[in-house]
N, C-alpha and C. Protein backbone atom coordinates (compact mmCIF):
# COMPACT_ATOMS: atom_id res chain seq x y z
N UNK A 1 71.33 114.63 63.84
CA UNK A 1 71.85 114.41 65.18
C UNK A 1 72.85 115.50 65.53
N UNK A 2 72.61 116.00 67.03
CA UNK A 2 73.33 117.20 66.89
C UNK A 2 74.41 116.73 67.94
N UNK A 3 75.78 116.55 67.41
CA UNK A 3 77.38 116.69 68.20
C UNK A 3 76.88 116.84 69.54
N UNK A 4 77.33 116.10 70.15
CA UNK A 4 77.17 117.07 71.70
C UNK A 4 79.30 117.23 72.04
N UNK A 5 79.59 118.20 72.44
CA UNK A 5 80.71 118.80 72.66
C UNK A 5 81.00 118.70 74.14
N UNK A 6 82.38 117.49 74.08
CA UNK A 6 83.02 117.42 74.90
C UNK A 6 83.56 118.30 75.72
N UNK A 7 83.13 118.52 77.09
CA UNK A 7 83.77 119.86 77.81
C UNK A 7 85.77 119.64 77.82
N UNK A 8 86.24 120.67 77.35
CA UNK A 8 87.30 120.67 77.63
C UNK A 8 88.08 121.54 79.00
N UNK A 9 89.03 120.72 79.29
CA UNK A 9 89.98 121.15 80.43
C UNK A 9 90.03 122.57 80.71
N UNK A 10 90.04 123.24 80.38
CA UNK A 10 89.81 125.00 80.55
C UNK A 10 88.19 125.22 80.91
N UNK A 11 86.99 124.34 80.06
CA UNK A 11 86.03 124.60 80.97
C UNK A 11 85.87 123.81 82.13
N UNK A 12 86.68 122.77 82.26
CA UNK A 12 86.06 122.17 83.46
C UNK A 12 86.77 122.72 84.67
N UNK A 13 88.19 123.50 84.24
CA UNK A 13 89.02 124.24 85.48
C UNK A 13 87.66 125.69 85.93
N UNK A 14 87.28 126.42 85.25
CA UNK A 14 86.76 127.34 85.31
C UNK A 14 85.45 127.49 85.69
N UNK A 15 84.32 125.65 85.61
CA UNK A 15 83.59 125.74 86.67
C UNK A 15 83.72 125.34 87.78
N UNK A 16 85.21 124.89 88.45
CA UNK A 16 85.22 124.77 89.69
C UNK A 16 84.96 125.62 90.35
N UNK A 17 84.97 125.78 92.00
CA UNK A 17 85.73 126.49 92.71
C UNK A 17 87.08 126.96 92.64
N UNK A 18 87.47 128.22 93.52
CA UNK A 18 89.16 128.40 93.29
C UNK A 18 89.63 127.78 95.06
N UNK A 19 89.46 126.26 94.75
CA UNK A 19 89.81 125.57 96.06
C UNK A 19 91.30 124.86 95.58
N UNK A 20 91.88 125.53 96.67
CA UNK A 20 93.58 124.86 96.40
C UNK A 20 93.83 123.73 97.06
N UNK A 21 94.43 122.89 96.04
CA UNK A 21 94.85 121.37 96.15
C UNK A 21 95.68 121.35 96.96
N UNK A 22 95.77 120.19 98.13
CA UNK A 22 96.42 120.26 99.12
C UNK A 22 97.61 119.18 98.87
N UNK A 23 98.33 119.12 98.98
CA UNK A 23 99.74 118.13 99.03
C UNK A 23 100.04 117.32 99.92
N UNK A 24 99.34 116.72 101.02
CA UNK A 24 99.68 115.62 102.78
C UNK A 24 100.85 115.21 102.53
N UNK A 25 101.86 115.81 102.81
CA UNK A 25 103.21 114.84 102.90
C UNK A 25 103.56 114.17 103.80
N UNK A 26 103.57 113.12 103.92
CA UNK A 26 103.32 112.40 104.94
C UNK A 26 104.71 111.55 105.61
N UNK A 27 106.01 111.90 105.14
CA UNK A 27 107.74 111.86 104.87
C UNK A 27 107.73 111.71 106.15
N UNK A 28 107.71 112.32 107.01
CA UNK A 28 107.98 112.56 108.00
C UNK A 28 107.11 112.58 109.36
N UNK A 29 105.66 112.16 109.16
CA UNK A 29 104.82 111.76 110.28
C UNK A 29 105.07 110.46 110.80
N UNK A 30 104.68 111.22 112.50
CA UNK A 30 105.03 110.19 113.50
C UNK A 30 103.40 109.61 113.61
N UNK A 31 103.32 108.23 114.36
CA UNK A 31 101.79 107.93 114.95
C UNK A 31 102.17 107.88 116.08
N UNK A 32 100.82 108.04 117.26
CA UNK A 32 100.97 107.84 118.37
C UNK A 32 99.63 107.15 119.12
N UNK A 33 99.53 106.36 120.20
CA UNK A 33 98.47 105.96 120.47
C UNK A 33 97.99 106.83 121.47
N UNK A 34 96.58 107.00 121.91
CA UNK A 34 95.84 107.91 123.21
C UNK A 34 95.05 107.34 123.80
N UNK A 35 94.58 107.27 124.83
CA UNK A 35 93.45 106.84 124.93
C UNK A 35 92.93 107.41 126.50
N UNK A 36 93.62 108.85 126.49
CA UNK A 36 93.18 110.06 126.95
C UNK A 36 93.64 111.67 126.62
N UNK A 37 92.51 111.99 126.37
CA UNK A 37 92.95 113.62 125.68
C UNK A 37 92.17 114.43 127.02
N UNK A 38 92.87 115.87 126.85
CA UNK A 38 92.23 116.55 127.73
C UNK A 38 92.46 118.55 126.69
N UNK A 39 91.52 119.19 127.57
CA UNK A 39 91.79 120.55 126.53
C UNK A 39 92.04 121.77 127.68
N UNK A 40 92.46 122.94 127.09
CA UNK A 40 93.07 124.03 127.85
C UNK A 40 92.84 125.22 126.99
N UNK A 41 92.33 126.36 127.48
CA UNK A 41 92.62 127.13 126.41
C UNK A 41 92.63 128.90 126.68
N UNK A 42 93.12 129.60 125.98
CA UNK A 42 93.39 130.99 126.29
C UNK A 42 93.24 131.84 125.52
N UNK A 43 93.12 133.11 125.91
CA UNK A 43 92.57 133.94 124.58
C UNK A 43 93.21 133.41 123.05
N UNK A 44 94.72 133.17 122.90
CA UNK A 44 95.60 132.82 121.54
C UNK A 44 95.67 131.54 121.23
N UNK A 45 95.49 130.69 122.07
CA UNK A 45 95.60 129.38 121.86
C UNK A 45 94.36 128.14 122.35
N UNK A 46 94.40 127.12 121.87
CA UNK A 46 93.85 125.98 122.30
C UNK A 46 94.67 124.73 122.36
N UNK A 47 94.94 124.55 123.51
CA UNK A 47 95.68 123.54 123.86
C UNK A 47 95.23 121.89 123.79
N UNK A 48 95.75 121.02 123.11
CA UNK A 48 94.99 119.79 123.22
C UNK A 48 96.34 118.77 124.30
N UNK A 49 95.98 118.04 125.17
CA UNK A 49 96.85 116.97 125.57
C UNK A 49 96.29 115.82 125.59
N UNK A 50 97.33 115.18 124.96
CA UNK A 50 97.09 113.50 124.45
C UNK A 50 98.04 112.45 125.52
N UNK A 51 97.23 111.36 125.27
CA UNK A 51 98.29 110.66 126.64
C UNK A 51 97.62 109.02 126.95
N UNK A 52 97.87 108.15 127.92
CA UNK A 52 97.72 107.24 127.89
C UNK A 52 97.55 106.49 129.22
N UNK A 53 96.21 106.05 129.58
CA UNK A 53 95.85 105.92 131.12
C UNK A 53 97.09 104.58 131.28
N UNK A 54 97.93 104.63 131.98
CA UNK A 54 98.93 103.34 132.57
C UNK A 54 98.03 103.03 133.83
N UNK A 55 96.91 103.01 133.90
CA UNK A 55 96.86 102.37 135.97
C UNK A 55 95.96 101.23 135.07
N UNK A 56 96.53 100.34 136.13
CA UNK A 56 95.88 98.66 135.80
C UNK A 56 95.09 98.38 136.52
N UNK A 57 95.39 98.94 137.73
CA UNK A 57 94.33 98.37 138.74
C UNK A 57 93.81 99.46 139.89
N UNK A 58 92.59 99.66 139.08
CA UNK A 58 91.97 101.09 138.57
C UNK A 58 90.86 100.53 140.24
N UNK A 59 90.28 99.87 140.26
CA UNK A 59 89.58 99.23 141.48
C UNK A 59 90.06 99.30 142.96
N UNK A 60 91.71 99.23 143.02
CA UNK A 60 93.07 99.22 144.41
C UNK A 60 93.43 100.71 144.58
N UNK A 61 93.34 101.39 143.91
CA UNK A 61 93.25 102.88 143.78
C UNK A 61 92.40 103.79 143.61
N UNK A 62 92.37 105.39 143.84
CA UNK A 62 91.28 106.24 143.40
C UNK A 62 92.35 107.22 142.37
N UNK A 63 93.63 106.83 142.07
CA UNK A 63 94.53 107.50 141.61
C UNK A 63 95.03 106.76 140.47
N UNK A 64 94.66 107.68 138.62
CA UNK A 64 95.05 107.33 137.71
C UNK A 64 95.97 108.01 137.07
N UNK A 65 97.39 107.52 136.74
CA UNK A 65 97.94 107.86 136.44
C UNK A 65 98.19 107.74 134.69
N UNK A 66 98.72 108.85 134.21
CA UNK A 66 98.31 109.39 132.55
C UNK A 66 99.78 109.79 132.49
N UNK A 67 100.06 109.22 131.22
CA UNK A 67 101.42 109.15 130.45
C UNK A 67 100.99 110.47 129.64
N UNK A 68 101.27 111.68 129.65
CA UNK A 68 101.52 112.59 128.21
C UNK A 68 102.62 112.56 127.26
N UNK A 69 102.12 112.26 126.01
CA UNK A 69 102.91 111.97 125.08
C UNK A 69 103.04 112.91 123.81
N UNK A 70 101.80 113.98 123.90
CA UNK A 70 101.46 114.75 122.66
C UNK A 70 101.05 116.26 123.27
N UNK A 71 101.57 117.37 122.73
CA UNK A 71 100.49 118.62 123.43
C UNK A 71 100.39 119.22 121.89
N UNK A 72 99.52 119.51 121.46
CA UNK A 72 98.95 120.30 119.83
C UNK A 72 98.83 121.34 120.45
N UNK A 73 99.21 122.62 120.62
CA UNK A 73 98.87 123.94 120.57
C UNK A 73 98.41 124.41 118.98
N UNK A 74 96.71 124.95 119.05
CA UNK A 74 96.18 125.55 117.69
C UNK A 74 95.55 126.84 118.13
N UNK A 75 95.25 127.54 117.02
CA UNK A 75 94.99 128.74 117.00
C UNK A 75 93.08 128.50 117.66
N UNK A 76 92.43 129.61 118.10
CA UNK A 76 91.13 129.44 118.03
C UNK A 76 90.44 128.64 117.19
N UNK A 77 91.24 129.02 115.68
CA UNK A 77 90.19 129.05 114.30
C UNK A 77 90.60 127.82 114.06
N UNK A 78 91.70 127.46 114.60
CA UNK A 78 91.94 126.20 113.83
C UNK A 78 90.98 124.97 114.61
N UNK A 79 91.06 125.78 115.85
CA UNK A 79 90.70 124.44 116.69
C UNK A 79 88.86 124.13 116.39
N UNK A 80 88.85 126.10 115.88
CA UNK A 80 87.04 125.73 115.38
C UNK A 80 86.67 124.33 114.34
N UNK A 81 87.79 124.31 113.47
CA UNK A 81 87.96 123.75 111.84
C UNK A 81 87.93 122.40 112.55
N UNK A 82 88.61 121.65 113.63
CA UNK A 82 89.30 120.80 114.22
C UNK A 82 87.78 120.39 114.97
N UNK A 83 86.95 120.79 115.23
CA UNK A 83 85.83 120.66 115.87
C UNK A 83 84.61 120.14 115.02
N UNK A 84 84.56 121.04 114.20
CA UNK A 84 83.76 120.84 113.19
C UNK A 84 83.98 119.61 112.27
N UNK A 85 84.96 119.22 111.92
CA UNK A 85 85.70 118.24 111.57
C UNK A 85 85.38 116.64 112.51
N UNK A 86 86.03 117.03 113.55
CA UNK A 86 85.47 115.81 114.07
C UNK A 86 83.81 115.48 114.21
N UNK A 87 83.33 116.61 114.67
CA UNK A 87 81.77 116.40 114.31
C UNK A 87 81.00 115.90 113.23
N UNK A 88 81.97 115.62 112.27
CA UNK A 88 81.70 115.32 110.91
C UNK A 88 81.83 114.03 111.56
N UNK A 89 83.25 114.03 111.52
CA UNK A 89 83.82 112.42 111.41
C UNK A 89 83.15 111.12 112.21
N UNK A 90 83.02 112.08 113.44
CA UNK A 90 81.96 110.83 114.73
C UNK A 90 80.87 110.82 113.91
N UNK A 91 79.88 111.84 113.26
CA UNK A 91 78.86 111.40 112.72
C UNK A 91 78.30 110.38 112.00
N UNK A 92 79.49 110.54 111.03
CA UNK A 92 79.58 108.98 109.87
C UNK A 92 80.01 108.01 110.80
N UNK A 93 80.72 107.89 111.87
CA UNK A 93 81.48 106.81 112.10
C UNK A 93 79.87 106.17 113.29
N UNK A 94 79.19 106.88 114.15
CA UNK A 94 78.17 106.61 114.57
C UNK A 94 77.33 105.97 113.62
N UNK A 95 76.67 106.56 112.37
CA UNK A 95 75.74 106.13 111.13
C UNK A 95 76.04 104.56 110.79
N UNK A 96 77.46 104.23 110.95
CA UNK A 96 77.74 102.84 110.01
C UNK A 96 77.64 102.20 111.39
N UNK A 97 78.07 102.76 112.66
CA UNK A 97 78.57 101.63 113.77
C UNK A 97 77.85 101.53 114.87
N UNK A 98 76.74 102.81 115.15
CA UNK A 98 76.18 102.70 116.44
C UNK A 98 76.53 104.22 116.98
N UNK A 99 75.83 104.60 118.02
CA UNK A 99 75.89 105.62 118.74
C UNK A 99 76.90 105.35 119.83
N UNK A 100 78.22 106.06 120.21
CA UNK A 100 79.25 106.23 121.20
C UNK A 100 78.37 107.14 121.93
N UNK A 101 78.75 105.77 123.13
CA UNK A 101 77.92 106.35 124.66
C UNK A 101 79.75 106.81 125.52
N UNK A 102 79.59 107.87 125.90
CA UNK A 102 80.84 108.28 126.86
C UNK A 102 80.51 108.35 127.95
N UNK A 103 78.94 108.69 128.64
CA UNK A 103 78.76 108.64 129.49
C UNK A 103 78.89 107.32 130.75
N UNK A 104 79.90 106.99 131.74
CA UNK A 104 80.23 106.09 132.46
C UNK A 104 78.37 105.82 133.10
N UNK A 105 78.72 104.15 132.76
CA UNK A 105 77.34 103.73 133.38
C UNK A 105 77.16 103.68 134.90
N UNK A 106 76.27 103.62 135.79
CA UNK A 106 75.82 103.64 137.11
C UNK A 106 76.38 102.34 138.07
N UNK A 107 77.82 102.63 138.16
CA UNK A 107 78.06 101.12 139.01
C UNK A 107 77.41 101.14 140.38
N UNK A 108 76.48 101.79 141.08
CA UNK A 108 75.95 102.41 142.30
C UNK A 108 75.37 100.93 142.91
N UNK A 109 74.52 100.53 141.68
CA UNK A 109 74.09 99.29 142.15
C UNK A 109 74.79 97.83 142.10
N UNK A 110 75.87 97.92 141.42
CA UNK A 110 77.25 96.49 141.69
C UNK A 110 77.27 96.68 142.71
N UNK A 111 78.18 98.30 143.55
CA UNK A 111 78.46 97.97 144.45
C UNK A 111 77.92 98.13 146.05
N UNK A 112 76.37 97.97 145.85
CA UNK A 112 75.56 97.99 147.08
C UNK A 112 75.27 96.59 147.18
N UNK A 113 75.57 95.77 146.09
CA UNK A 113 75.01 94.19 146.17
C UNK A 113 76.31 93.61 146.65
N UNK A 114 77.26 93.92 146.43
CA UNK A 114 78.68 93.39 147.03
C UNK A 114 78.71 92.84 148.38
């Protein structure tokens, strides 16, 4: 019977990748709620704004008013990483839960029967 030889710690560092371990310190993060973002962007930057529809009575008005609470300024590249990323993330989160429809449905016909 031939030994089979336990890989040791020097080989198992050396068939990784040279991908550096990241540290999330998380000491000092704030949360915030959204439940409207909007984007902006310029040759150096990509602007994200985060914020929060306050109108209640969205039907008595044609005017919604949005609390901003967050602006992320990122680089191009980051915002590429930031893209790609979420494209990930909706993917799986679609797979387990269903397909997110954003598209607003056709109220055309509620309000011709009114």
């Amino acid at each position: 019977m031939a030994d089979k030889k336990q890989p040791d710690e020097a080989d198992i560092k050396a068939s990784q990748p040279n991908t550096p371990i990241v540290d999330w310190d998380d000491s000092n993060m704030q949360s915030s709620h959204a439940n409207v973002v909007n984007a902006t962007s310029s040759r150096e930057e990509v602007n994200l704004f985060f914020g929060t529809n306050e109108t209640w009575k969205a039907s008595e008005t044609r005017e919604v008013h949005v609390k901003l609470n967050n602006r992320i300024v990122l680089s191009p590249f980051a915002a590429k990483r930031l893209f790609i990323l979420l494209g990930a993330v909706l993917k799986q989160y679609e797979k387990r839960f269903g397909q997110i429809d954003v598209v607003p449905k056709d109220t055309s016909e509620n309000s011709e029967r009114s």
